[in-house]
PDB file of N, CA and C in Angstrom:
ATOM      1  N   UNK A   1     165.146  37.058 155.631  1.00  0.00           N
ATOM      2  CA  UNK A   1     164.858  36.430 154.347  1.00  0.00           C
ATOM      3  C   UNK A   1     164.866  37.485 153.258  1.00  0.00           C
ATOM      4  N   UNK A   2     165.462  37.053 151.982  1.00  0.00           N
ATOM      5  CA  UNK A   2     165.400  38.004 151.106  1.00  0.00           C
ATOM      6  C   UNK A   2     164.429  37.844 149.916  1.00  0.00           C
ATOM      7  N   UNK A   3     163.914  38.465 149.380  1.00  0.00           N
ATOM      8  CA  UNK A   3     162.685  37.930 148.645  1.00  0.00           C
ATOM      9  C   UNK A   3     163.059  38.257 147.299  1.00  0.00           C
ATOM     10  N   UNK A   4     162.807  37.247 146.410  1.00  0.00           N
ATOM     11  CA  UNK A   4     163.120  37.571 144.869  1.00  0.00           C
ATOM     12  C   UNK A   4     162.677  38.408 144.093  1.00  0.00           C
ATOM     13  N   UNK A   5     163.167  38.955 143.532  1.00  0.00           N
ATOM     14  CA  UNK A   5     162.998  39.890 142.418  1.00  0.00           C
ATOM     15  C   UNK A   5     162.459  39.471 140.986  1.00  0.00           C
ATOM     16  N   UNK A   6     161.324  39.874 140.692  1.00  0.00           N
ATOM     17  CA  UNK A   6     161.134  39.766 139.559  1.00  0.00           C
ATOM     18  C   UNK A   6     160.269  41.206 138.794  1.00  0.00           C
ATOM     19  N   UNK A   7     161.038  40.849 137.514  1.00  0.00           N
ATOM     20  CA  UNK A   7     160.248  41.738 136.518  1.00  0.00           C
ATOM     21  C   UNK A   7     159.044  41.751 135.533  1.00  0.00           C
ATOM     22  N   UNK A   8     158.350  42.081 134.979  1.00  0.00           N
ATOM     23  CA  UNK A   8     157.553  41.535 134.086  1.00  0.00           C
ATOM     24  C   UNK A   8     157.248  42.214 132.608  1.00  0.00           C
ATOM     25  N   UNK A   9     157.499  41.916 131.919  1.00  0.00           N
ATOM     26  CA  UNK A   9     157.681  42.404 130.087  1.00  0.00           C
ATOM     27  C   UNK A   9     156.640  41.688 129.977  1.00  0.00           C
ATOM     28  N   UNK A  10     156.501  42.637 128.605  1.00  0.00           N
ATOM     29  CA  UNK A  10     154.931  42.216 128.098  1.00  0.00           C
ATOM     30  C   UNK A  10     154.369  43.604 126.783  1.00  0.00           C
ATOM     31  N   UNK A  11     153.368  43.201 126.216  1.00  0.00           N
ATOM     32  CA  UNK A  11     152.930  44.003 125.399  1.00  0.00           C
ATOM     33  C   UNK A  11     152.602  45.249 126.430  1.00  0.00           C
ATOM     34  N   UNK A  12     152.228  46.582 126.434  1.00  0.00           N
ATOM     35  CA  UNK A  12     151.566  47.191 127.418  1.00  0.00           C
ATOM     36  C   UNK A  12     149.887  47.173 127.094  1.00  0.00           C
ATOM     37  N   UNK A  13     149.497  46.484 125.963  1.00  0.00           N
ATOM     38  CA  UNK A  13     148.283  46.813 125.717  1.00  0.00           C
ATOM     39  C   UNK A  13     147.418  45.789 126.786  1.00  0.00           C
ATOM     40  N   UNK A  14     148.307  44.888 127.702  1.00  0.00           N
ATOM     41  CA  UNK A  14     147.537  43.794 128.471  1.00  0.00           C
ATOM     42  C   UNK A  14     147.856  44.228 130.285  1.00  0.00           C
ATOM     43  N   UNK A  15     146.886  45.928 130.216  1.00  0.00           N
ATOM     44  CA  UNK A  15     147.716  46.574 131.496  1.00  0.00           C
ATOM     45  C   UNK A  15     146.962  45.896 132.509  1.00  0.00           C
ATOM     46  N   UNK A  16     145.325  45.440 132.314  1.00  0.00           N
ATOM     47  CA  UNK A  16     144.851  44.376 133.610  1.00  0.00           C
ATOM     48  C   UNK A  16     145.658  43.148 133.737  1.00  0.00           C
ATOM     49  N   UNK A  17     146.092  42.695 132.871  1.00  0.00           N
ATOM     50  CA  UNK A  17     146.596  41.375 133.045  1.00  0.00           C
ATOM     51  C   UNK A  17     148.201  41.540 133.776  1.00  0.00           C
ATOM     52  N   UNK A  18     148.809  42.628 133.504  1.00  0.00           N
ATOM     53  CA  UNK A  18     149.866  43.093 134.480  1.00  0.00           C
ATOM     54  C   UNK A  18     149.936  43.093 135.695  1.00  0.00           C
ATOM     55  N   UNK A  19     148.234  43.683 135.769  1.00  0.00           N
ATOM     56  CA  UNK A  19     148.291  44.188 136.959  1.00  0.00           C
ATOM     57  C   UNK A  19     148.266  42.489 138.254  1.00  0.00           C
ATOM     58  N   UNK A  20     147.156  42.199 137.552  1.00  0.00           N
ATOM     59  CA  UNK A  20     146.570  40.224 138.141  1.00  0.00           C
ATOM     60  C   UNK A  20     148.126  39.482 138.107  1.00  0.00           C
ATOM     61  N   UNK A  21     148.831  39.939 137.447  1.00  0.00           N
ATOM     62  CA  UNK A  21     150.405  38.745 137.228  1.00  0.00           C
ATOM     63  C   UNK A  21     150.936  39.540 138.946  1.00  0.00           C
ATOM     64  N   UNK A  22     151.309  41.015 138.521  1.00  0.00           N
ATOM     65  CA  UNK A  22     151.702  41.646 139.841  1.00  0.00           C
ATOM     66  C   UNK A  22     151.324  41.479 141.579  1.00  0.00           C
ATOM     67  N   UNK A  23     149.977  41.172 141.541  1.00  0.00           N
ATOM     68  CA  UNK A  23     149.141  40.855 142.553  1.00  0.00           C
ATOM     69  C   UNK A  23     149.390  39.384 142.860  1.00  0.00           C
ATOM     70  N   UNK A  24     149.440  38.762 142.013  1.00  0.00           N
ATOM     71  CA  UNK A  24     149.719  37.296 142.463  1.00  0.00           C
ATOM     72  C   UNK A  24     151.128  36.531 143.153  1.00  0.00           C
ATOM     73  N   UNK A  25     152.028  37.747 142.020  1.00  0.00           N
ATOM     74  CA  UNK A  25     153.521  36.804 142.746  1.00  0.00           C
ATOM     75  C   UNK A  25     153.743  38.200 144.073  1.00  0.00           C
ATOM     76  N   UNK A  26     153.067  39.392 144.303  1.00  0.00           N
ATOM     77  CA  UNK A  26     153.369  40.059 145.261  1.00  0.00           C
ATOM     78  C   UNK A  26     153.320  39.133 146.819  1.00  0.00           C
ATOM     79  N   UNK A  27     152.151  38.861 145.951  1.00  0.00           N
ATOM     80  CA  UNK A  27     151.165  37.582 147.283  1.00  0.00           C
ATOM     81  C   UNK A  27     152.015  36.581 147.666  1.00  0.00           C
ATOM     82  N   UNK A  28     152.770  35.936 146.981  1.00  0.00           N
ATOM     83  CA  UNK A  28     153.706  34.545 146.713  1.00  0.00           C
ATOM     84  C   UNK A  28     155.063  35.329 147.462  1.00  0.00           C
ATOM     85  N   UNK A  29     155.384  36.489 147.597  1.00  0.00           N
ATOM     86  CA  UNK A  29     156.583  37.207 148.322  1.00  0.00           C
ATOM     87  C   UNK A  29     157.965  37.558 147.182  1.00  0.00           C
ATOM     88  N   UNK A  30     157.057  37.585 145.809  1.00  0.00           N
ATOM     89  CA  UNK A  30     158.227  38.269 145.296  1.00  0.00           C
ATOM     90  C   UNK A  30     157.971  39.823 145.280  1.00  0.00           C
ATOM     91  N   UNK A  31     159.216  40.346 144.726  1.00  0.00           N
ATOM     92  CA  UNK A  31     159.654  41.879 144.720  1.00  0.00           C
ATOM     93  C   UNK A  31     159.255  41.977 143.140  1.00  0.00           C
ATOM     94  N   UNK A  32     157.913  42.271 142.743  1.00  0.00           N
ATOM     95  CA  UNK A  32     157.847  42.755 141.314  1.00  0.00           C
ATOM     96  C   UNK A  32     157.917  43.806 141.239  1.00  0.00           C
ATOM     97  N   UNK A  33     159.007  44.205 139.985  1.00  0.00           N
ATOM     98  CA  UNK A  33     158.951  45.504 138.978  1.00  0.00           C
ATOM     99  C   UNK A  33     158.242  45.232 137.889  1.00  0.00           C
ATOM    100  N   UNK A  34     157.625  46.165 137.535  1.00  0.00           N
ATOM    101  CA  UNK A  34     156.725  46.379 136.474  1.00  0.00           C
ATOM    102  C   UNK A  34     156.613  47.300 135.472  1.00  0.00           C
ATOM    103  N   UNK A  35     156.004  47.510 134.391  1.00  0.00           N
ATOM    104  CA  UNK A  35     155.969  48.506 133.695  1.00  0.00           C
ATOM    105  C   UNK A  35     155.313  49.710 134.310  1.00  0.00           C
ATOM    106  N   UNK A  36     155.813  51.356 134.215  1.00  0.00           N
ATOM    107  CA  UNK A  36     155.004  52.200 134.899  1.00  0.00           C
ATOM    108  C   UNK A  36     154.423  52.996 133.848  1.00  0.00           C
ATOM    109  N   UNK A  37     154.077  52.623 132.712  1.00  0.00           N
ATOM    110  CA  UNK A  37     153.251  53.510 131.967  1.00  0.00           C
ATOM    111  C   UNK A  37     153.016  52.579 130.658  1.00  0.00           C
ATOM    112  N   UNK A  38     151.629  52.593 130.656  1.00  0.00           N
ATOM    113  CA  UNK A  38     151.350  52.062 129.363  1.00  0.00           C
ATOM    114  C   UNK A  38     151.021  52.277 127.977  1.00  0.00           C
ATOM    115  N   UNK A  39     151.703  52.246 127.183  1.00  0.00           N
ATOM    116  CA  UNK A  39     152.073  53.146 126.250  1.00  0.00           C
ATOM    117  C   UNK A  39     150.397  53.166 125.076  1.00  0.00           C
ATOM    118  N   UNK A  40     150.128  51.931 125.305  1.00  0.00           N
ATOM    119  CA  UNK A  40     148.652  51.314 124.401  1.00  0.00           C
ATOM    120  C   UNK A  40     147.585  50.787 124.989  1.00  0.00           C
ATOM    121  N   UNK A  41     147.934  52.051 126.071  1.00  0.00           N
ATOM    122  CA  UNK A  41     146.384  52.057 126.954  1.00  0.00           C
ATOM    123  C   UNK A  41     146.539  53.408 127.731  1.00  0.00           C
ATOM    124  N   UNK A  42     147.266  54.068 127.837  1.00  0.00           N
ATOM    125  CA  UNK A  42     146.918  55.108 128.685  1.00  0.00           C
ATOM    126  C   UNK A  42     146.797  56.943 127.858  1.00  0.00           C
ATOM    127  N   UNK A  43     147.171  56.253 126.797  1.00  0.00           N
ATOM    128  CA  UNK A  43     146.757  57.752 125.787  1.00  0.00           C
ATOM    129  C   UNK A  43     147.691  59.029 126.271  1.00  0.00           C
ATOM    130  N   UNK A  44     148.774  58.804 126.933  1.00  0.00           N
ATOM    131  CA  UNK A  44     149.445  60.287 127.371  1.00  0.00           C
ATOM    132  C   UNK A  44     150.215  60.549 126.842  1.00  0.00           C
ATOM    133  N   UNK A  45     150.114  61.664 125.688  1.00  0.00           N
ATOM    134  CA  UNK A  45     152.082  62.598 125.278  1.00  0.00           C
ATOM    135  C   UNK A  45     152.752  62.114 125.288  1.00  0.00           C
ATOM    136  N   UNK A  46     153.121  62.630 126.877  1.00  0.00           N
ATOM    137  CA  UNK A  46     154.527  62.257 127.759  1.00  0.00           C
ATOM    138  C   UNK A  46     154.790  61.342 127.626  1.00  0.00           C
ATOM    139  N   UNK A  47     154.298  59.830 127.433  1.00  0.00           N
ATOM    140  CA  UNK A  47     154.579  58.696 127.408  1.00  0.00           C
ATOM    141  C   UNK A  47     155.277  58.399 126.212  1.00  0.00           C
ATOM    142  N   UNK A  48     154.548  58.860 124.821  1.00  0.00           N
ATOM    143  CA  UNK A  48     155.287  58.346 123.323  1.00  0.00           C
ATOM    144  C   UNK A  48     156.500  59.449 123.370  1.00  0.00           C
ATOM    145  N   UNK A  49     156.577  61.047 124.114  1.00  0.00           N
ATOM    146  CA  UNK A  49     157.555  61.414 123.802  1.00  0.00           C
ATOM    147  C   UNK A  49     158.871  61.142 124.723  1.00  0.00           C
ATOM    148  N   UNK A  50     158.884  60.085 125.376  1.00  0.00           N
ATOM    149  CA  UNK A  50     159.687  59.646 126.639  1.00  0.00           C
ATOM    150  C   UNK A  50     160.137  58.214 126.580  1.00  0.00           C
ATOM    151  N   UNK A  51     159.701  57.654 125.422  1.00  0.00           N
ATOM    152  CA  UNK A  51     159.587  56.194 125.362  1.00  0.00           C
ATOM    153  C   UNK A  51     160.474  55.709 125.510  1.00  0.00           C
ATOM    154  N   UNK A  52     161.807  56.586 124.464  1.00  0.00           N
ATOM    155  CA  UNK A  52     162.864  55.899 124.796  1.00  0.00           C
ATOM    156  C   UNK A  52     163.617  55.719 125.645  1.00  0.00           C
ATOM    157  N   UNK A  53     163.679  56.568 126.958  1.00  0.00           N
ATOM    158  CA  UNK A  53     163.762  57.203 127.871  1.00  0.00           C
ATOM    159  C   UNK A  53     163.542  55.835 129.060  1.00  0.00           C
ATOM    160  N   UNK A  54     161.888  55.285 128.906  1.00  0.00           N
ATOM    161  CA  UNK A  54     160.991  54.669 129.279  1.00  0.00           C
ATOM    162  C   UNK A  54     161.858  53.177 128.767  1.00  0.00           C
ATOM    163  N   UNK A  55     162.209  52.511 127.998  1.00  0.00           N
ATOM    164  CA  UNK A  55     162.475  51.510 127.619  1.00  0.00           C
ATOM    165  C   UNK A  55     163.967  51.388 128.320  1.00  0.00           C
ATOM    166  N   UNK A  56     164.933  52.300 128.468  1.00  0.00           N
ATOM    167  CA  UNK A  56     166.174  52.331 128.967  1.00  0.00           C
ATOM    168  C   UNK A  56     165.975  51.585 130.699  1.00  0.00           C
ATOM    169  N   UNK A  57     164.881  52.683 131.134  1.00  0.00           N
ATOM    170  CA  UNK A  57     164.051  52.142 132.677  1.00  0.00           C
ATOM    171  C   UNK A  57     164.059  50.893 132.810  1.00  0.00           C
ATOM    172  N   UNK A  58     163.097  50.441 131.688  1.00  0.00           N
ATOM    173  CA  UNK A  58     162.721  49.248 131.982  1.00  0.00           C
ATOM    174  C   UNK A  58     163.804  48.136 131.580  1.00  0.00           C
ATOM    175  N   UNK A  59     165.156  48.360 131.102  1.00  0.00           N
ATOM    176  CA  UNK A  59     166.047  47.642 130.579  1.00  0.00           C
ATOM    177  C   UNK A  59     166.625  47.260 132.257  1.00  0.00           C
ATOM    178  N   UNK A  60     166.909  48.568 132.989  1.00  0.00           N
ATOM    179  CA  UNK A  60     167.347  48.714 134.095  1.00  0.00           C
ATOM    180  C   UNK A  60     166.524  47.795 135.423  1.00  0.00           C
ATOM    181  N   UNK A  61     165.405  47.554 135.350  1.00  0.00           N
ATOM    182  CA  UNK A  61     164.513  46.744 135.987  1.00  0.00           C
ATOM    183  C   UNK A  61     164.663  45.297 135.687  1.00  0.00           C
ATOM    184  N   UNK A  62     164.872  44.712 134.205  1.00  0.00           N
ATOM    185  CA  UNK A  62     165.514  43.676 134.129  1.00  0.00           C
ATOM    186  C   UNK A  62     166.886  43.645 134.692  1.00  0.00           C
ATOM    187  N   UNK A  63     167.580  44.690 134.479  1.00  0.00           N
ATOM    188  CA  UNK A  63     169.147  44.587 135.246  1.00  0.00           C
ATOM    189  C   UNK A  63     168.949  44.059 136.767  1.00  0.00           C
ATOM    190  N   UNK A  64     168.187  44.282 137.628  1.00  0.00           N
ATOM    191  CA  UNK A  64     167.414  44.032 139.017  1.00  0.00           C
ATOM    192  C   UNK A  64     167.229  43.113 139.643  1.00  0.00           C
ATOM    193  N   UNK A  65     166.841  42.152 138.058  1.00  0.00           N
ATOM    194  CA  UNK A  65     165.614  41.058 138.037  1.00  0.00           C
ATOM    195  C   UNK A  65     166.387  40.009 138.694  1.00  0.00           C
ATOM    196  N   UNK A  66     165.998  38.755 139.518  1.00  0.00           N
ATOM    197  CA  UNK A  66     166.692  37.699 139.676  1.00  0.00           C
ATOM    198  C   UNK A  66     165.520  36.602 138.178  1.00  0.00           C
ATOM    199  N   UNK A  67     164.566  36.925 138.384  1.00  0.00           N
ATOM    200  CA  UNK A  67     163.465  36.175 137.314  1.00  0.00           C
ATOM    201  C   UNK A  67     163.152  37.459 136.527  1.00  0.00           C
ATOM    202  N   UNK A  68     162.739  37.201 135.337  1.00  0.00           N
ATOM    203  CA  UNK A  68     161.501  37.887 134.239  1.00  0.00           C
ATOM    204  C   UNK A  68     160.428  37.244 133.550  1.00  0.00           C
ATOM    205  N   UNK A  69     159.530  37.754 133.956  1.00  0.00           N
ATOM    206  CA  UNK A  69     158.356  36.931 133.642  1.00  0.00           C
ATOM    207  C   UNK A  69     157.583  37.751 132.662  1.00  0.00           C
ATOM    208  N   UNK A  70     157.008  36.742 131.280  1.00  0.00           N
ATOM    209  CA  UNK A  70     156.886  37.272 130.463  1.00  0.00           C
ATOM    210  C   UNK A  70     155.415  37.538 130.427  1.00  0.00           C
ATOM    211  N   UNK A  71     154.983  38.556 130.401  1.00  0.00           N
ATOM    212  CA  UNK A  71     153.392  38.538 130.505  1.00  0.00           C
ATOM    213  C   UNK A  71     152.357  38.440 128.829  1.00  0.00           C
ATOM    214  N   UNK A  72     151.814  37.494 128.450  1.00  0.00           N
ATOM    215  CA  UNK A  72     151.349  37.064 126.874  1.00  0.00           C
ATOM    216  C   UNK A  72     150.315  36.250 127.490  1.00  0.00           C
ATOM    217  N   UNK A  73     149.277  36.919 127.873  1.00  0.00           N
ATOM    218  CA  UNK A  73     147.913  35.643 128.201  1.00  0.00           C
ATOM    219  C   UNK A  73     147.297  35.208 127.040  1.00  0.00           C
ATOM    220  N   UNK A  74     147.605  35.868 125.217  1.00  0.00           N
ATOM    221  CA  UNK A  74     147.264  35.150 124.290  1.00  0.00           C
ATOM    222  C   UNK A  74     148.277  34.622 123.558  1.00  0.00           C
ATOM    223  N   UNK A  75     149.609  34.691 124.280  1.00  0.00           N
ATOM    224  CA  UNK A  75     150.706  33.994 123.385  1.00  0.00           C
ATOM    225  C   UNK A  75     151.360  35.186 122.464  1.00  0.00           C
ATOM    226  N   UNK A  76     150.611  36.509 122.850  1.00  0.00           N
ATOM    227  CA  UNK A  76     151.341  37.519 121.503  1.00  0.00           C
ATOM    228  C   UNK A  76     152.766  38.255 122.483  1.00  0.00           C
ATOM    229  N   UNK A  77     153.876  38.381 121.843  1.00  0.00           N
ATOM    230  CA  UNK A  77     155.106  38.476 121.698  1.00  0.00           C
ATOM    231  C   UNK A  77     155.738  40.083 120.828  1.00  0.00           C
ATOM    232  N   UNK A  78     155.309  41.226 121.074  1.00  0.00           N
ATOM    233  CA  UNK A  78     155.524  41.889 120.253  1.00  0.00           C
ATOM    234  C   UNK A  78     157.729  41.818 120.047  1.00  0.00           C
ATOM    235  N   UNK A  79     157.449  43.088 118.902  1.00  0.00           N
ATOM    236  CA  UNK A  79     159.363  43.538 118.835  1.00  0.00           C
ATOM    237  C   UNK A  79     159.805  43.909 120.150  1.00  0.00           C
ATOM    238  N   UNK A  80     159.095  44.865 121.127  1.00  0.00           N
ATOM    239  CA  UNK A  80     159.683  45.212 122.126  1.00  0.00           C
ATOM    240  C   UNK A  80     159.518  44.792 123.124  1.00  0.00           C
ATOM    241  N   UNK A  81     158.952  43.780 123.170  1.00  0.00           N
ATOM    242  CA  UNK A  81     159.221  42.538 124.202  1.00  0.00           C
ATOM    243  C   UNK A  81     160.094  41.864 123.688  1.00  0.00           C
ATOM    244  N   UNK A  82     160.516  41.027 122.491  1.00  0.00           N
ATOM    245  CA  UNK A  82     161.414  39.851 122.068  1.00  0.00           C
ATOM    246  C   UNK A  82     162.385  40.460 122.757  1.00  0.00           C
ATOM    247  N   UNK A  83     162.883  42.213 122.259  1.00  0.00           N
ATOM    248  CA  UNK A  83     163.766  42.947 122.675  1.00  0.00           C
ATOM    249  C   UNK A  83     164.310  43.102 124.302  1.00  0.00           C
ATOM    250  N   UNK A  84     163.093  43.148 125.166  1.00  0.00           N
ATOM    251  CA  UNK A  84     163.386  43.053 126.566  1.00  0.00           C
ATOM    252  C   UNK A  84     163.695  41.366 126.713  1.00  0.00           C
ATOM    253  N   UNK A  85     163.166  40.140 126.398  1.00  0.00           N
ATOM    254  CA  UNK A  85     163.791  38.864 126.261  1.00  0.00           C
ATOM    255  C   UNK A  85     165.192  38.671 126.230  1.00  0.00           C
ATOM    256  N   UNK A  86     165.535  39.063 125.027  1.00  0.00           N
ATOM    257  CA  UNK A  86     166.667  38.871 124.316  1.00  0.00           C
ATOM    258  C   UNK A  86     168.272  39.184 125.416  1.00  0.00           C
ATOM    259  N   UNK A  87     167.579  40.469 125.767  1.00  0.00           N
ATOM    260  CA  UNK A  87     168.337  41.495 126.351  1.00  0.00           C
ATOM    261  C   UNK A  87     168.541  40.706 127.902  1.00  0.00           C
ATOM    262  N   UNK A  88     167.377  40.167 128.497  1.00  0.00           N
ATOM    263  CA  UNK A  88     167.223  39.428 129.898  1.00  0.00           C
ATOM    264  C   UNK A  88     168.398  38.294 129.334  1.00  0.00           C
ATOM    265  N   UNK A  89     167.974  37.494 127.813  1.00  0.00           N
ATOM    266  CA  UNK A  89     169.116  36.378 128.132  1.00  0.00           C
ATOM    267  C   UNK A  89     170.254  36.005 127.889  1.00  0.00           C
ATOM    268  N   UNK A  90     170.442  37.649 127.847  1.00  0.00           N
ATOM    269  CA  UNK A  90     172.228  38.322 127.393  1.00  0.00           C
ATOM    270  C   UNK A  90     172.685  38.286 129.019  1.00  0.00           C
ATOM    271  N   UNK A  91     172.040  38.492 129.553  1.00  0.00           N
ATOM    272  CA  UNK A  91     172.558  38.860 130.923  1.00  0.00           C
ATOM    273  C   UNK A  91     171.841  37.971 131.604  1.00  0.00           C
ATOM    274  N   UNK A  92     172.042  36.661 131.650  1.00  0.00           N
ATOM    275  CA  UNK A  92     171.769  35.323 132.370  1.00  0.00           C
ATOM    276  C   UNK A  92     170.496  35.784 132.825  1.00  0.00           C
ATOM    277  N   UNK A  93     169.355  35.944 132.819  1.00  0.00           N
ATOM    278  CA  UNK A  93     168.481  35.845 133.627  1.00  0.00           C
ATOM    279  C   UNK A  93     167.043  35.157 133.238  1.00  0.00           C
ATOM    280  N   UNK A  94     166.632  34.341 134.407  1.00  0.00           N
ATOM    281  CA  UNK A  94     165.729  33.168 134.279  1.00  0.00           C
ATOM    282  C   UNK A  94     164.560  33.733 133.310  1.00  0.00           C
ATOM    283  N   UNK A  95     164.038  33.312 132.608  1.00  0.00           N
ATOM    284  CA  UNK A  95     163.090  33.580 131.877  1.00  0.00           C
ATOM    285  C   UNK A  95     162.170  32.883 131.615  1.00  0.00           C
ATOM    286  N   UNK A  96     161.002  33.348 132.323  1.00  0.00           N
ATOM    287  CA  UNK A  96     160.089  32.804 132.218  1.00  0.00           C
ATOM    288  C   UNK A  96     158.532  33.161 131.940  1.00  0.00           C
ATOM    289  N   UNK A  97     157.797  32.324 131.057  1.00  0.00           N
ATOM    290  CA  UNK A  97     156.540  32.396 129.889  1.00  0.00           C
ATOM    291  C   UNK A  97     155.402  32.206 131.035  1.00  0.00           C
ATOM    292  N   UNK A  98     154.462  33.321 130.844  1.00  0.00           N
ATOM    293  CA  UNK A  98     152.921  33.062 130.815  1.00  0.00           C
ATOM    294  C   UNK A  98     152.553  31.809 130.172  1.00  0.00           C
ATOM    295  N   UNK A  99     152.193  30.692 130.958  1.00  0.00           N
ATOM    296  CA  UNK A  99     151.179  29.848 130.323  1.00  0.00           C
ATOM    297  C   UNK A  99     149.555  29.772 130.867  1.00  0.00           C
ATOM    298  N   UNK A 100     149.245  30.517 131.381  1.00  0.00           N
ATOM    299  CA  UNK A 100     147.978  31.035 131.299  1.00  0.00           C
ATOM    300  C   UNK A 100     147.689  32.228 132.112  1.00  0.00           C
ATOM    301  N   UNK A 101     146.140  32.853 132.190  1.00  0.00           N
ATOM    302  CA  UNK A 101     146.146  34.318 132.769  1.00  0.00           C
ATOM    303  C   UNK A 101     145.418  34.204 134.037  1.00  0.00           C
ATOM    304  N   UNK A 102     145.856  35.384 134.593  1.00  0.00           N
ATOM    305  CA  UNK A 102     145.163  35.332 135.815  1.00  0.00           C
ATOM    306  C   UNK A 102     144.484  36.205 136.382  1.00  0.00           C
ATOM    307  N   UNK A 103     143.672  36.764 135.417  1.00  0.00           N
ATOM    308  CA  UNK A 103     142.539  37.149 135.333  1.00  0.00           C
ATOM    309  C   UNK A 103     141.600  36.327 135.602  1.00  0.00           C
ATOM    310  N   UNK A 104     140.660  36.966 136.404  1.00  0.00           N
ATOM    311  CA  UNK A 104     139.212  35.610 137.106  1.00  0.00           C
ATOM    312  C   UNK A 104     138.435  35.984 136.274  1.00  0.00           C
ATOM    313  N   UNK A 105     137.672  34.664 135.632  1.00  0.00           N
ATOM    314  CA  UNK A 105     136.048  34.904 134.705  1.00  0.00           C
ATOM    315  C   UNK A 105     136.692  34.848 133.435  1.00  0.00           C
TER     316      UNK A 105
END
């Protein structure tokens, strides 16, 4: 059996809620890629001076994707997410919205 691939875009400032989206469809038997550094939560250098670097990555992880799942547990949508969107539905791929979080409590 081959197990689907999915990616997940998203603001990085919602890195628990990444993490709860990741844990859940891992559980369900997909193959999530994820963001590996969060740019508005983890405070590192390396990160703002690599970004672009970092965004190319993650373009490449949608390249991967059979799904992309958009991670927004308040509905917010920044530029560089529309941008990873946009880019997923240049290159056919399923796209699909957070409609709620899965975070417990």
């Amino acid at each position: 059996m081959k197990f689907p691939i999915m990616t997940l875009v998203g603001s990085t400032k919602f890195k628990e809620e990444f993490e709860a989206v990741e844990k859940e469809f891992t559980l369900k038997g997909y193959v999530v890629l994820t963001v590996g550094c969060f740019l508005h939560r983890d405070f590192d250098k390396r990160i703002v001076k690599k970004k672009r670097m970092l965004d190319r990555v993650h373009l490449q992880k949608i390249d991967m994707a059979d799904i992309v799942f958009v991670v927004s547990p308040d509905g917010y949508i920044g530029g560089s997410t529309r941008t990873e969107i946009e880019y997923a539905e240049r290159a056919g791929k399923l796209v699909v919205y957070q409609t709620h979080s899965f975070l417990k409590g």
